[in-house]
Protein backbone atom coordinates (compact mmCIF):
# COMPACT_ATOMS: atom_id res chain seq x y z
CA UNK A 1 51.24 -79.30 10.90
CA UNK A 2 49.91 -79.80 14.31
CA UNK A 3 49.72 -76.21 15.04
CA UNK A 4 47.75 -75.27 12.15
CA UNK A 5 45.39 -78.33 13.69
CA UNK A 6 45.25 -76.83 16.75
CA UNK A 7 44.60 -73.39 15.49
CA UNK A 8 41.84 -74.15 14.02
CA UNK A 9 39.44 -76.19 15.71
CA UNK A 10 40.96 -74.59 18.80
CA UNK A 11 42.30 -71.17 19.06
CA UNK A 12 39.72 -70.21 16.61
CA UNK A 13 36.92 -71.34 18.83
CA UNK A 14 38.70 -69.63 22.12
CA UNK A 15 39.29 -66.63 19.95
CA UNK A 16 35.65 -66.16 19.30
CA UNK A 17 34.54 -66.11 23.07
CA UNK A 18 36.43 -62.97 23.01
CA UNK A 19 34.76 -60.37 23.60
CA UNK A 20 34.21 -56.55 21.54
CA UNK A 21 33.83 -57.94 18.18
CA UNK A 22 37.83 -58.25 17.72
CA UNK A 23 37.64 -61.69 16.90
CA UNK A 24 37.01 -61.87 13.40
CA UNK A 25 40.49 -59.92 12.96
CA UNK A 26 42.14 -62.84 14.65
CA UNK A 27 40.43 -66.28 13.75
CA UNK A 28 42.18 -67.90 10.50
CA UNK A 29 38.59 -68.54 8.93
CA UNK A 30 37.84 -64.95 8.27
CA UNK A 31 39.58 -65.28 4.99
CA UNK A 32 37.58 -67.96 3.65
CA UNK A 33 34.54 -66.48 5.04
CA UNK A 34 35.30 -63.37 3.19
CA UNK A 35 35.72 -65.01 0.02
CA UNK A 36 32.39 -66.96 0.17
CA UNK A 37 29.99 -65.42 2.04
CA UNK A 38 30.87 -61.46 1.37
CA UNK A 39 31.79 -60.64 5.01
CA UNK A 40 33.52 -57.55 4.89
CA UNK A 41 37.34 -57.40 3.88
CA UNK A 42 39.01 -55.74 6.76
CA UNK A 43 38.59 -58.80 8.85
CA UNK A 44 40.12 -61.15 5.94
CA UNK A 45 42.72 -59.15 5.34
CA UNK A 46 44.28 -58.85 9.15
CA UNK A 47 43.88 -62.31 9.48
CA UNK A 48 45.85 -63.03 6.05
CA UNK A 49 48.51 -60.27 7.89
CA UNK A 50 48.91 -62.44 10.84
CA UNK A 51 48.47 -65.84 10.23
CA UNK A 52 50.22 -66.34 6.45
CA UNK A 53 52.30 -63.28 5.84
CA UNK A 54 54.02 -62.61 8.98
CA UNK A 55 54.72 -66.20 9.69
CA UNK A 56 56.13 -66.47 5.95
CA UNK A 57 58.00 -63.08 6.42
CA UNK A 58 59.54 -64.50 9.77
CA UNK A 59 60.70 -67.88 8.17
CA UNK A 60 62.25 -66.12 5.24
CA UNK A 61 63.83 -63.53 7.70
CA UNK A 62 65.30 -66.64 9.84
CA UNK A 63 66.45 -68.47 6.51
CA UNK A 64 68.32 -65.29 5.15
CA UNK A 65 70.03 -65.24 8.38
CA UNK A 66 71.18 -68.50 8.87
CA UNK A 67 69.29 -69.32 11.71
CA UNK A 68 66.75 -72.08 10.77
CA UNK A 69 68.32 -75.44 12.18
């Protein structure tokens, strides 16, 4: 829970002082900003890759394993 606090008002705002114009593939509010303002989808779709489907994939890896304390 404090992670996903941090990443956000945090990481997010570190991640945009990147520079190149990668950060929209790598800040967690690409998603929502795709869904309301029309951004394009590439951006919303990486982040949804990285931040909610890897993580879940991970978890569910560890869990099959027995390796989740």
């Amino acid at each position: 829970m404090v992670f996903i606090i941090l990443q956000t008002l945090l990481f997010d705002t570190l991640i945009g002082l990147i520079p190149g114009g990668s950060a929209p593939f790598l800040q967690t509010a690409s998603l929502i900003n795709s869904l309301t303002d029309g951004t394009p989808a590439a951006p919303a779709l990486t982040s949804l890759v990285l931040w909610i489907l890897l993580p879940l994939g991970i978890g569910f890896w560890r869990n099959q394993r027995k390796e989740v304390a």
